[in-house]
Protein backbone atom coordinates (compact mmCIF):
# COMPACT_ATOMS: atom_id res chain seq x y z
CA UNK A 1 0.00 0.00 0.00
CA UNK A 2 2.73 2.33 0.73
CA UNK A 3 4.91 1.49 -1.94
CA UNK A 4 1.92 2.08 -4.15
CA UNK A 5 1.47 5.68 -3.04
CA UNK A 6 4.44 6.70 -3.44
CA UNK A 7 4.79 5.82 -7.01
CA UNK A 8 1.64 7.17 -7.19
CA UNK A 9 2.81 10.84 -5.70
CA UNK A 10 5.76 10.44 -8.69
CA UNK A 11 2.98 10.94 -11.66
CA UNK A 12 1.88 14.29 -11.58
CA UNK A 13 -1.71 14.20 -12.49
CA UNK A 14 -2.25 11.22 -10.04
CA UNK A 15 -0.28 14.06 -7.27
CA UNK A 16 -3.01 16.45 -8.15
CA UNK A 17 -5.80 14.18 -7.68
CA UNK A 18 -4.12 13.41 -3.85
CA UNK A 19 -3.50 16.81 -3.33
CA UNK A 20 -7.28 17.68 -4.21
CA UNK A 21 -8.55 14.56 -1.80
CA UNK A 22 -6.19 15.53 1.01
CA UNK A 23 -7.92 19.42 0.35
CA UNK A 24 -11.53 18.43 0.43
CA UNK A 25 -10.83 16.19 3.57
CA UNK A 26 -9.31 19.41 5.15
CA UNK A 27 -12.09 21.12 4.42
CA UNK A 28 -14.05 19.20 6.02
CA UNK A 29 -12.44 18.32 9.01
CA UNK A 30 -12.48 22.23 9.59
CA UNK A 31 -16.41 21.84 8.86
CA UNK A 32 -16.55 19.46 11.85
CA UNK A 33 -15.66 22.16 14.02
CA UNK A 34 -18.42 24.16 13.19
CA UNK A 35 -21.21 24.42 15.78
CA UNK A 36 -24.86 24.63 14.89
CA UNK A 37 -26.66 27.44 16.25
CA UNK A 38 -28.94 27.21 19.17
CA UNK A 39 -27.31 23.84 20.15
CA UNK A 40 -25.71 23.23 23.48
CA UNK A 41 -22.77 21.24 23.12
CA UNK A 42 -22.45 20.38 26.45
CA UNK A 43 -25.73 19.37 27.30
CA UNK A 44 -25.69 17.20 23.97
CA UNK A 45 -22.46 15.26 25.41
CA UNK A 46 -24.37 14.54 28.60
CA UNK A 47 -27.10 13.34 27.02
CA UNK A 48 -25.38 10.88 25.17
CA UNK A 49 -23.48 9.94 28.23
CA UNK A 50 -27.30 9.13 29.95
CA UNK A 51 -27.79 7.58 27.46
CA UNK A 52 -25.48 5.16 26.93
CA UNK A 53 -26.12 1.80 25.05
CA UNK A 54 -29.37 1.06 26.83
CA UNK A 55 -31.51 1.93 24.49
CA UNK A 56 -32.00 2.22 20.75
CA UNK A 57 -31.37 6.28 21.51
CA UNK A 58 -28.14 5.56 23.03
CA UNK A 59 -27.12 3.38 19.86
CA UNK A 60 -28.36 5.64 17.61
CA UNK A 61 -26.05 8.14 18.92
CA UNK A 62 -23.12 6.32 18.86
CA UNK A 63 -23.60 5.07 15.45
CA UNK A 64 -24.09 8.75 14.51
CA UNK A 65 -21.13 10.19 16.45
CA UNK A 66 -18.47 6.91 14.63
CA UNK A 67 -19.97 7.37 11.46
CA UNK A 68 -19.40 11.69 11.54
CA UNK A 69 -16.30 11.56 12.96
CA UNK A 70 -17.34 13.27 16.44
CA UNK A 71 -18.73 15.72 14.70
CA UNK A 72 -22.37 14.68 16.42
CA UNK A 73 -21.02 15.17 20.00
CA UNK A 74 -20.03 18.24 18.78
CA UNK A 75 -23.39 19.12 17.53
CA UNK A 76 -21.58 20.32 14.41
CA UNK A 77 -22.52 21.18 10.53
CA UNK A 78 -21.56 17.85 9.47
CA UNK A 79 -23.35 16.00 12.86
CA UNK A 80 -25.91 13.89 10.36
CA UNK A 81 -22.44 12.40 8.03
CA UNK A 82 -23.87 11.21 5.01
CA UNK A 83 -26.40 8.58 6.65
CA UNK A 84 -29.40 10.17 4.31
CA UNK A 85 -27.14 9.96 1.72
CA UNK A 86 -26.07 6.49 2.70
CA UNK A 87 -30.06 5.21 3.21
CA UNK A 88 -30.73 7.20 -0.16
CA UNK A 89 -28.43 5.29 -1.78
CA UNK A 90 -29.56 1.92 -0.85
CA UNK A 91 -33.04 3.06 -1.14
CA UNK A 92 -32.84 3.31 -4.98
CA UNK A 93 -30.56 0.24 -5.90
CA UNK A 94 -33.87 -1.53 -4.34
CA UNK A 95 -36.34 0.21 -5.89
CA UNK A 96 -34.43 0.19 -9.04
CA UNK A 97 -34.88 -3.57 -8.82
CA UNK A 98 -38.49 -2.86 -8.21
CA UNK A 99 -39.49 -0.48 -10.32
CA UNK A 100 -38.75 -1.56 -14.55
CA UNK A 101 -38.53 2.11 -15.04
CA UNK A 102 -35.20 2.78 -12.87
CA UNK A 103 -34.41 -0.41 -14.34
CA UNK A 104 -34.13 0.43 -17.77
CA UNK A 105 -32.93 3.59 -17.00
CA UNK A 106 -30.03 2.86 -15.10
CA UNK A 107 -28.81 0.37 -17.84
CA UNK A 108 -29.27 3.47 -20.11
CA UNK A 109 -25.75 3.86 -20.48
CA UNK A 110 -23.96 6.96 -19.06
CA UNK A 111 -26.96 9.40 -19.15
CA UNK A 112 -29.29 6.82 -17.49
CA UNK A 113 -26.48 6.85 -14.68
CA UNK A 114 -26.51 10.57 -14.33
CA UNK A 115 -30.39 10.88 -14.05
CA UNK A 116 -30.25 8.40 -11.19
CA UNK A 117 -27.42 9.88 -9.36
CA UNK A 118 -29.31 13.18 -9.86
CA UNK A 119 -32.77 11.15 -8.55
CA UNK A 120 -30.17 10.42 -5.27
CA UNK A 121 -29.39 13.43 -4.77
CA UNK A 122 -33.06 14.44 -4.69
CA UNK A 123 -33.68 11.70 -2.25
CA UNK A 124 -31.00 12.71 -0.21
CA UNK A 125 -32.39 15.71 0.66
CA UNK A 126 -35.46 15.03 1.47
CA UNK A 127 -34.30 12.19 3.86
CA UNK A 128 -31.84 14.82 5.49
CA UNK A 129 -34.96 17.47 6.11
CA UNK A 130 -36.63 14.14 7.29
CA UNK A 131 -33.76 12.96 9.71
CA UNK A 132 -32.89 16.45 10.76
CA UNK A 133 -36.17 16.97 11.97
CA UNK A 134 -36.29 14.07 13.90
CA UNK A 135 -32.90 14.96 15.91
CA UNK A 136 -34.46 18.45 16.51
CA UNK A 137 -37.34 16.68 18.32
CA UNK A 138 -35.27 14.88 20.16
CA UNK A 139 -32.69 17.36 21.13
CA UNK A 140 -35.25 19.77 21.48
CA UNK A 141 -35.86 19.78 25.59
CA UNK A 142 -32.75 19.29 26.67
CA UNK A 143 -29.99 20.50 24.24
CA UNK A 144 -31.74 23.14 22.15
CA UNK A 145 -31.05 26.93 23.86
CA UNK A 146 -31.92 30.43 23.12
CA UNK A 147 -31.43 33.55 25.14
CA UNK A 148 -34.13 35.73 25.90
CA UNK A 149 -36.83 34.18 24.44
CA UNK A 150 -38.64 30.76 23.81
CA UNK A 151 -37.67 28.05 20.88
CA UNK A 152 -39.71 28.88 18.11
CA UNK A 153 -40.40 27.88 14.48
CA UNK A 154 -37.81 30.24 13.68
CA UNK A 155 -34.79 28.33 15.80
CA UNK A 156 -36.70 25.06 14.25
CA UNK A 157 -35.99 25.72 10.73
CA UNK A 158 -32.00 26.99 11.60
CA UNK A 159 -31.59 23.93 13.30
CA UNK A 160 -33.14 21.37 10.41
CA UNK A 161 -32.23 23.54 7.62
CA UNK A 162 -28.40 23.67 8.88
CA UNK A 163 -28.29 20.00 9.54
CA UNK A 164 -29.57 19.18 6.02
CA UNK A 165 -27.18 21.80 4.10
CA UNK A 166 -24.25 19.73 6.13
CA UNK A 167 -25.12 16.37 4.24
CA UNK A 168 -25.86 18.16 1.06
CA UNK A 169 -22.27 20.00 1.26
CA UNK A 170 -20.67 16.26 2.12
CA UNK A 171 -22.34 14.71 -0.68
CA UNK A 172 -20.68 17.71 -2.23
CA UNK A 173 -17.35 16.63 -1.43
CA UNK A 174 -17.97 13.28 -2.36
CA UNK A 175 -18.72 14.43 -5.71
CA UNK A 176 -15.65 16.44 -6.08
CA UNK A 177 -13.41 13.77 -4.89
CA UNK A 178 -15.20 11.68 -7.60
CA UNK A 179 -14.51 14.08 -10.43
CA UNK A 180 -11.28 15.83 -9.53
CA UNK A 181 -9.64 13.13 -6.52
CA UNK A 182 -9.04 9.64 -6.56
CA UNK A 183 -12.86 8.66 -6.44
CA UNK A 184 -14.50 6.66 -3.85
CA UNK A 185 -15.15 9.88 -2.70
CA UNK A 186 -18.20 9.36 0.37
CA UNK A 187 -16.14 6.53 1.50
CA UNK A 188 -13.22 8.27 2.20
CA UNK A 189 -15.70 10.87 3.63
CA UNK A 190 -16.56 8.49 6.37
CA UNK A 191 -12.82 6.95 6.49
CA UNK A 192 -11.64 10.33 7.30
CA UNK A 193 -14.29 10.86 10.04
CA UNK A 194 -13.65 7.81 11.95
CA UNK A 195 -9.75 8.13 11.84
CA UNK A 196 -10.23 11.10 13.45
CA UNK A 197 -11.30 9.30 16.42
CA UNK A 198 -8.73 7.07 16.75
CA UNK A 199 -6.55 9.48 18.67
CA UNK A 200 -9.06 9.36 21.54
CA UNK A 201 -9.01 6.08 21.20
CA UNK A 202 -4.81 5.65 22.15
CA UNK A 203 -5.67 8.22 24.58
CA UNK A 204 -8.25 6.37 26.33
CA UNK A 205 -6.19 3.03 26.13
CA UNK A 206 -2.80 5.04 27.69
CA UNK A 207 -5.08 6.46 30.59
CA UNK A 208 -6.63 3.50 31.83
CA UNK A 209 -3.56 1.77 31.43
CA UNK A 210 -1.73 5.04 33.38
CA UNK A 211 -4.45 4.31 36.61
CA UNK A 212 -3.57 0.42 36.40
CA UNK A 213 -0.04 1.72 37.26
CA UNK A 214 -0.83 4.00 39.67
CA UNK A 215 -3.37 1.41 40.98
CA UNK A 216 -2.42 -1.86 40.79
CA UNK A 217 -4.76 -3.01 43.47
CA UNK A 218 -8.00 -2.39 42.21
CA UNK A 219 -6.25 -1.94 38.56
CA UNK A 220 -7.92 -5.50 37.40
CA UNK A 221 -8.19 -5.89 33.89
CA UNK A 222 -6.24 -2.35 33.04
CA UNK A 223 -2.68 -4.04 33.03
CA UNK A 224 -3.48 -6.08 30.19
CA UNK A 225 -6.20 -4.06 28.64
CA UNK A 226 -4.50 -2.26 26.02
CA UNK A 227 -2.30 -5.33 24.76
CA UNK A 228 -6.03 -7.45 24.23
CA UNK A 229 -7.34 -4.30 22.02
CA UNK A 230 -3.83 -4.51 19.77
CA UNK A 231 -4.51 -8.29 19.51
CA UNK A 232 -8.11 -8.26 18.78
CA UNK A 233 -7.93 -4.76 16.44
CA UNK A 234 -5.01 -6.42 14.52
CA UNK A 235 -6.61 -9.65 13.94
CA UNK A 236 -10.19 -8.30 13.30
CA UNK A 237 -8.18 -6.19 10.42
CA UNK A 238 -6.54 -9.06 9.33
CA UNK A 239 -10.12 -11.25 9.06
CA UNK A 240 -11.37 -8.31 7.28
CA UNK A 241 -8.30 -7.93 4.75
CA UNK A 242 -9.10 -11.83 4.31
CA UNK A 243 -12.73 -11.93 4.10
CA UNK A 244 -12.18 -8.67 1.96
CA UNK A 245 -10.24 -10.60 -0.43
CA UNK A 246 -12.01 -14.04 -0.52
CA UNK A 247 -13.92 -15.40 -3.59
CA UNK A 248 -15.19 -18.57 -4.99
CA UNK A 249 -14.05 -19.00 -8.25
CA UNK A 250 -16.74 -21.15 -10.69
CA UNK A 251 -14.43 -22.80 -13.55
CA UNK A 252 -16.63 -22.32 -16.74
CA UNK A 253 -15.64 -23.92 -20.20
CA UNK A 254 -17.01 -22.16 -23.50
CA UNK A 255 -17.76 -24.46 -26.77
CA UNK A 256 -16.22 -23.80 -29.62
CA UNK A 257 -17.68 -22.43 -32.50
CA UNK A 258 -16.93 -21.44 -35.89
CA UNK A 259 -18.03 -18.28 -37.84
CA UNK A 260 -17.14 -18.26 -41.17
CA UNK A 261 -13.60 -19.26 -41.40
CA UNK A 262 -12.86 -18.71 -37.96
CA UNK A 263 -12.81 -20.67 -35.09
CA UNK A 264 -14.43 -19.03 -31.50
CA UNK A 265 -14.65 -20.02 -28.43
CA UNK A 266 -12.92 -22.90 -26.64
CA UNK A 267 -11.37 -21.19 -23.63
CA UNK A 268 -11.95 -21.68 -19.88
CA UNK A 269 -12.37 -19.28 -17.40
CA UNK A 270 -14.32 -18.68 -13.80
CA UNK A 271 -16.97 -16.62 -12.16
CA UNK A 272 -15.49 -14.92 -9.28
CA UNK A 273 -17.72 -14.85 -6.25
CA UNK A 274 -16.72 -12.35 -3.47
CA UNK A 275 -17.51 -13.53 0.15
CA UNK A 276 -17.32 -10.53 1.30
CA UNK A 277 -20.03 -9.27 -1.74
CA UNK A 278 -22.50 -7.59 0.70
CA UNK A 279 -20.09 -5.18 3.00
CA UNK A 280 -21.29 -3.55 5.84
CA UNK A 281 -24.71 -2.89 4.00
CA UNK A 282 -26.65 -5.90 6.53
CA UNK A 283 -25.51 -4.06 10.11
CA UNK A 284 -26.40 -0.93 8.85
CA UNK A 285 -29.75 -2.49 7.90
CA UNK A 286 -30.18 -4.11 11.03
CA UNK A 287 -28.77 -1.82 13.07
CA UNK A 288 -31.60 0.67 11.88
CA UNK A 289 -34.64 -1.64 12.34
CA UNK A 290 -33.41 -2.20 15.46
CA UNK A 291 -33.06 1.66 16.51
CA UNK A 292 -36.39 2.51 15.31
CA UNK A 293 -38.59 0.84 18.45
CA UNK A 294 -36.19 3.03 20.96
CA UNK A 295 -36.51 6.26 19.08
CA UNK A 296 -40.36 5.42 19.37
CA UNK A 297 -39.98 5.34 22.67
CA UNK A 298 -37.76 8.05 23.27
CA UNK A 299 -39.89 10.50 21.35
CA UNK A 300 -43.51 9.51 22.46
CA UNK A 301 -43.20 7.68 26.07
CA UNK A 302 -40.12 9.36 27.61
CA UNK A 303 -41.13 8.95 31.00
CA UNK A 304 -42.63 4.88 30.57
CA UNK A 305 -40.72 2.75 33.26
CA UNK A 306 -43.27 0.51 33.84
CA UNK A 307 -45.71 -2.61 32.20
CA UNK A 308 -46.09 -3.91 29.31
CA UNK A 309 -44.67 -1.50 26.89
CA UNK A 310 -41.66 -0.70 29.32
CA UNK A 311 -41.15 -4.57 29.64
CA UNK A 312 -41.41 -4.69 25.48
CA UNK A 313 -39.01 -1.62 25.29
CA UNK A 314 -36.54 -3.23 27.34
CA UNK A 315 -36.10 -5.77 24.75
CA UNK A 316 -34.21 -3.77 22.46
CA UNK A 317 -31.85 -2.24 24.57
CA UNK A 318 -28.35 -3.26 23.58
CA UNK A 319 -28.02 -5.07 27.01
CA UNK A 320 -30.07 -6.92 26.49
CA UNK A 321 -29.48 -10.89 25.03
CA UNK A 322 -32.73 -10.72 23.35
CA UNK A 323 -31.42 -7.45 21.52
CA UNK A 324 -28.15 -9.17 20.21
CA UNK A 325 -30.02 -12.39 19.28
CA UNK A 326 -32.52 -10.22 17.00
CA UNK A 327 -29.62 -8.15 15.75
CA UNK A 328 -27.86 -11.52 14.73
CA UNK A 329 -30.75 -12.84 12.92
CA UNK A 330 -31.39 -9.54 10.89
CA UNK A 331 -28.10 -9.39 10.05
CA UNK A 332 -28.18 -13.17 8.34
CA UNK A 333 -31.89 -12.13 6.99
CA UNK A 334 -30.41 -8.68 5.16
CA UNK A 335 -27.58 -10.83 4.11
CA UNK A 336 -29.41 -12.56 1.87
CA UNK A 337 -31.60 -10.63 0.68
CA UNK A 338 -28.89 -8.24 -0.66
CA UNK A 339 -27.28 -11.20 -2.19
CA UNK A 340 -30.63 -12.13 -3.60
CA UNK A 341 -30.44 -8.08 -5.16
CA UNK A 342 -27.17 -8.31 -6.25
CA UNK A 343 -26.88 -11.81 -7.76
CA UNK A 344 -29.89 -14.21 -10.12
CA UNK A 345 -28.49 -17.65 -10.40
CA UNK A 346 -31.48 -18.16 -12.92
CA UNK A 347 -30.27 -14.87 -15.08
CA UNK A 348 -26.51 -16.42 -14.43
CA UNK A 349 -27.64 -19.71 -15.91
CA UNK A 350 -29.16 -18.10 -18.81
CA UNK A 351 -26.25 -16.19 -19.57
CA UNK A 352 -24.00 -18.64 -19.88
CA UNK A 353 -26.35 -20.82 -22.07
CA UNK A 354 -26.53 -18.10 -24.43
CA UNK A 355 -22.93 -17.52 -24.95
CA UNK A 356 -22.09 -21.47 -25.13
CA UNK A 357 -20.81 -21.57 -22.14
CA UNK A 358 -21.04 -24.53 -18.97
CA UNK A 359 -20.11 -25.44 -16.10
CA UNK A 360 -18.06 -28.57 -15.91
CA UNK A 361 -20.02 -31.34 -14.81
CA UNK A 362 -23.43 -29.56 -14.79
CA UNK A 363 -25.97 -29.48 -17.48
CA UNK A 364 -27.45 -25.84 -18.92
CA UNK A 365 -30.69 -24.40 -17.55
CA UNK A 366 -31.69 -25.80 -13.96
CA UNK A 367 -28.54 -27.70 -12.79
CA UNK A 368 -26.25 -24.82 -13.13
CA UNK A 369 -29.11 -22.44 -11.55
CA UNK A 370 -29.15 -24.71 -8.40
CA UNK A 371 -25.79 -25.17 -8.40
CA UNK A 372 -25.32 -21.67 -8.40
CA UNK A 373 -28.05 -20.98 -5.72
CA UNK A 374 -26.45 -23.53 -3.60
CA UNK A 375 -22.80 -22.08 -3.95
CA UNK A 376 -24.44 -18.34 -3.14
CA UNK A 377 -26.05 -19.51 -0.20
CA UNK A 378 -22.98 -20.59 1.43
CA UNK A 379 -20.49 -18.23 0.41
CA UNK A 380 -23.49 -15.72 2.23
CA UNK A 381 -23.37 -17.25 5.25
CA UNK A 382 -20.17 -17.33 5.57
CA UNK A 383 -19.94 -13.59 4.81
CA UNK A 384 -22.58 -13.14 7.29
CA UNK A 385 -21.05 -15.04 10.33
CA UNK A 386 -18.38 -12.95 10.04
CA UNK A 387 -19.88 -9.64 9.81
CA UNK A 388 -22.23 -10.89 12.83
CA UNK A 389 -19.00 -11.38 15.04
CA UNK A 390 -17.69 -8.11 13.94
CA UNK A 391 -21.17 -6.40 15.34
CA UNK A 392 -22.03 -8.62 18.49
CA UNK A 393 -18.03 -8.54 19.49
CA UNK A 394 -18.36 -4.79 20.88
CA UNK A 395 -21.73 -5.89 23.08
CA UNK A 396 -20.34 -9.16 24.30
CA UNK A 397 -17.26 -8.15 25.66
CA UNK A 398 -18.56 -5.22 28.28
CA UNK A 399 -20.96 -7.63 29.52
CA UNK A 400 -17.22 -9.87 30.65
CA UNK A 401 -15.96 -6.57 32.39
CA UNK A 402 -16.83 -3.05 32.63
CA UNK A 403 -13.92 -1.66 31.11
CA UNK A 404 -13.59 -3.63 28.14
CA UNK A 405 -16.47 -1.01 27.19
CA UNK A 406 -13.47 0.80 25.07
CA UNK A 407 -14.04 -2.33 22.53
CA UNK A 408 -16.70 -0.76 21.72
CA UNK A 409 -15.08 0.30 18.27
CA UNK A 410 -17.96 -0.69 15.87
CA UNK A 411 -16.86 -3.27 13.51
CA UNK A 412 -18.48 -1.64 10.89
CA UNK A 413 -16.33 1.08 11.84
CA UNK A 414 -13.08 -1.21 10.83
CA UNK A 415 -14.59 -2.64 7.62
CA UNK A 416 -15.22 1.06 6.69
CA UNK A 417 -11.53 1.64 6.95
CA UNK A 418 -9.90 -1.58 5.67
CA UNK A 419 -12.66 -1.41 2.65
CA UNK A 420 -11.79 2.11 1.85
CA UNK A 421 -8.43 1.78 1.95
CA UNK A 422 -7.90 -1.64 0.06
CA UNK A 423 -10.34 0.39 -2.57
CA UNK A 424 -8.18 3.52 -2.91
CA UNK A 425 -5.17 1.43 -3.39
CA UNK A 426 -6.70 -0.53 -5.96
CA UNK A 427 -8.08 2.76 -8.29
CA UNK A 428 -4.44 4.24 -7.89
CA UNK A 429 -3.39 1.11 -9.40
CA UNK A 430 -5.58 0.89 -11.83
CA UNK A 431 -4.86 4.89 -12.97
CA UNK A 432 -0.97 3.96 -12.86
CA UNK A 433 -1.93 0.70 -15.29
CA UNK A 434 -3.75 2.59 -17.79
CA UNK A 435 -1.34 5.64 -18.41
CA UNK A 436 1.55 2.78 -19.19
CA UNK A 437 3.95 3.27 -16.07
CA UNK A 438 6.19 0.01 -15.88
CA UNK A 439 7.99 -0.75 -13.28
CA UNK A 440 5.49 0.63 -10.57
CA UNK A 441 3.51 -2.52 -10.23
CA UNK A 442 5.37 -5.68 -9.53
């Protein structure tokens, strides 16, 4: 990775494009800082604190605050990231699958691209006005402020209107990034944000590890705290590097056939099959079904601590085993139905019927559909074990011992940032490849 960008900093249009990304992230970082008006930063922080992980408020936050970079806990411009953007995206790859329409259009070449990215963008905002409104209401009582006066429409629409312009301005960047950086440009968005946090992170590790010193009585799991979260970050990296990288590759062997004097045809070749084909896309998906019963709560039955409702509540507060068992099964569910989205074994069989191609062993049409079906399903659940581990592994561990509550580093949070950067690596390769520079890639 190294080696690759610095012969990528050696090309001078590929510099430019760095220097660009490395501008937009600056300017966004400095965005981050940026308060929103009639928001008390403070009381924001203590609310999140109350909250904790007990309930699907307290996760929501924390998801927020990872995802921006801090820039939530800071009640900043940027506090909403690009989750509309993020939900607007996956909300038109499935009704683009629903809808024929969207489906012919986005196979209309590059202008049926554009329209849908500009139909995203459309989405996007509306989603933001959406989801900013719904953090006003809940930040209303305790975090909202205003001297001399009471909260009014007025403060209402600053608040909403300045937490939507924030997404639109990221998806902004992202753009840029796309057209004038090294692309990928929302991802690296997010892989900026939640770098920034890792500096807390060593600082948080060095302190406890500091009072285990100084205490060494009631230090208990401090001495060793800090080597267990290099093992366990280092080797959940390395799973996701591997995972990352895994495929199944289906051997397929094309007829030969002749046209005219020539002879086509005849070669063999495979269908490679990512494990890793869905991403984070099922915890984010489950991790929002699950949030939506606590904001519920949280909005219209603050003060409930008792019967029924309370009792059915409780269930989905992070805590709880119930909560962790649901949040495992969603996770498999969403698993495969993105696979289901992304891949038809039936359309896969056709294919290779029509262009004379098998594979070995199987017969056209049904066999290789079911044999296809069967291979997907695995090669899902395997992907989805694994990203199940990575998102129950920060609730388990707490539950062992109170302070192994700093592992509670999202694992989406790490697939973000080994994704990102296995995908930036890759297009600087690719750019290097196509303008003919030998030597650079061994």
């Amino acid at each position: 990775m190294i080696k690759t960008i610095r012969n990528a900093w050696k090309v001078p249009e590929l510099r430019n494009k760095m220097l660009y990304t490395v501008l937009m992230i600056v300017v966004f970082r400095i965005g981050s800082c940026i308060p929103v008006p009639f928001l008390d930063t403070t009381a924001l922080s203590k609310m999140m604190g109350a909250n904790g992980v007990d309930t699907g408020v307290g996760a929501f936050f924390k998801f927020s605050d990872a995802i921006s970079g801090g820039s939530f806990q800071k009640a900043t411009i940027f506090a909403m990231g690009v989750n509309p953007y993020i939900t607007s995206s996956i909300v038109m790859q499935l009704i683009t699958v629903a809808i024929p329409a969207l489906e012919r259009l986005s196979k209309e070449g590059e202008e049926g691209r554009k329209k849908v990215s500009a139909l995203t963008r459309y989405v996007t905002i509306v989603l933001g006005i959406i989801q900013g409104f719904g953090l006003y209401w809940m930040l209303k009582d305790e975090v909202v402020t205003i001297k001399g006066g009471p909260i009014g429409i007025f403060v209402a629409v600053v608040i909403i209107a300045t937490f939507t312009a924030g997404t639109a301005l990221m998806m902004w960047f992202g753009e840029q990034i796309n057209k004038k950086g090294v692309g990928n440009g929302i991802s690296i968005l997010l892989f900026a944000g939640i770098v920034s946090r890792m500096p807390k992170l060593v600082q948080d590790l060095v302190r406890i590890t500091k009072d285990a010193i100084e205490n060494p009585e009631s230090a208990g799991v401090g001495f060793v705290l800090a080597p267990i979260f290099i093992v366990l970050f280092v080797a959940i990296v390395w799973g996701v590097v591997f995972m990352n990288d895994a495929e199944r590759k289906i051997p397929v062997q094309y007829a030969k056939r002749v046209v005219g004097r020539k002879m086509y045809g005849g070669q063999s070749t495979h269908i490679p099959i990512k494990v890793g084909l869905t991403g984070v896309m099922p915890i984010i998906f489950a991790g929002t079904i699950l949030q939506i019963p606590g904001l519920i709560k949280n909005w219209f039955f603050p003060d409930l601590k008792e019967g029924f409702w309370a009792s059915f509540f409780n269930f989905f507060s992070q805590q709880s085993w119930w909560y962790m068992l649901m949040y495992f099964v969603l996770i498999l569910a969403f698993a495969f139905f993105y696979m289901s989205i992304q891949y038809n074994p039936i359309e896969m069989s056709n294919n290779l019927r029509q262009s004379n191609g098998t594979i070995p062993g199987l017969r056209p049409g049904k066999p290789t559909s079911d044999f296809l079906s069967k291979i997907l399903s695995k090669i899902t659940l395997t992907g989805a074990l694994f990203l199940s581990v990575l998102a129950l592994l920060p609730m388990i561990l707490p539950k062992i011992n109170d302070k192994f509550i700093m592992f509670q580093v999202q694992g989406t949070s790490v697939i973000i940032l080994v994704g990102v950067a296995l995908e930036t690596v890759k297009q600087l390769e690719s750019q290097m490849m196509m303008k003919h520079y030998k030597g650079f890639l061994d």
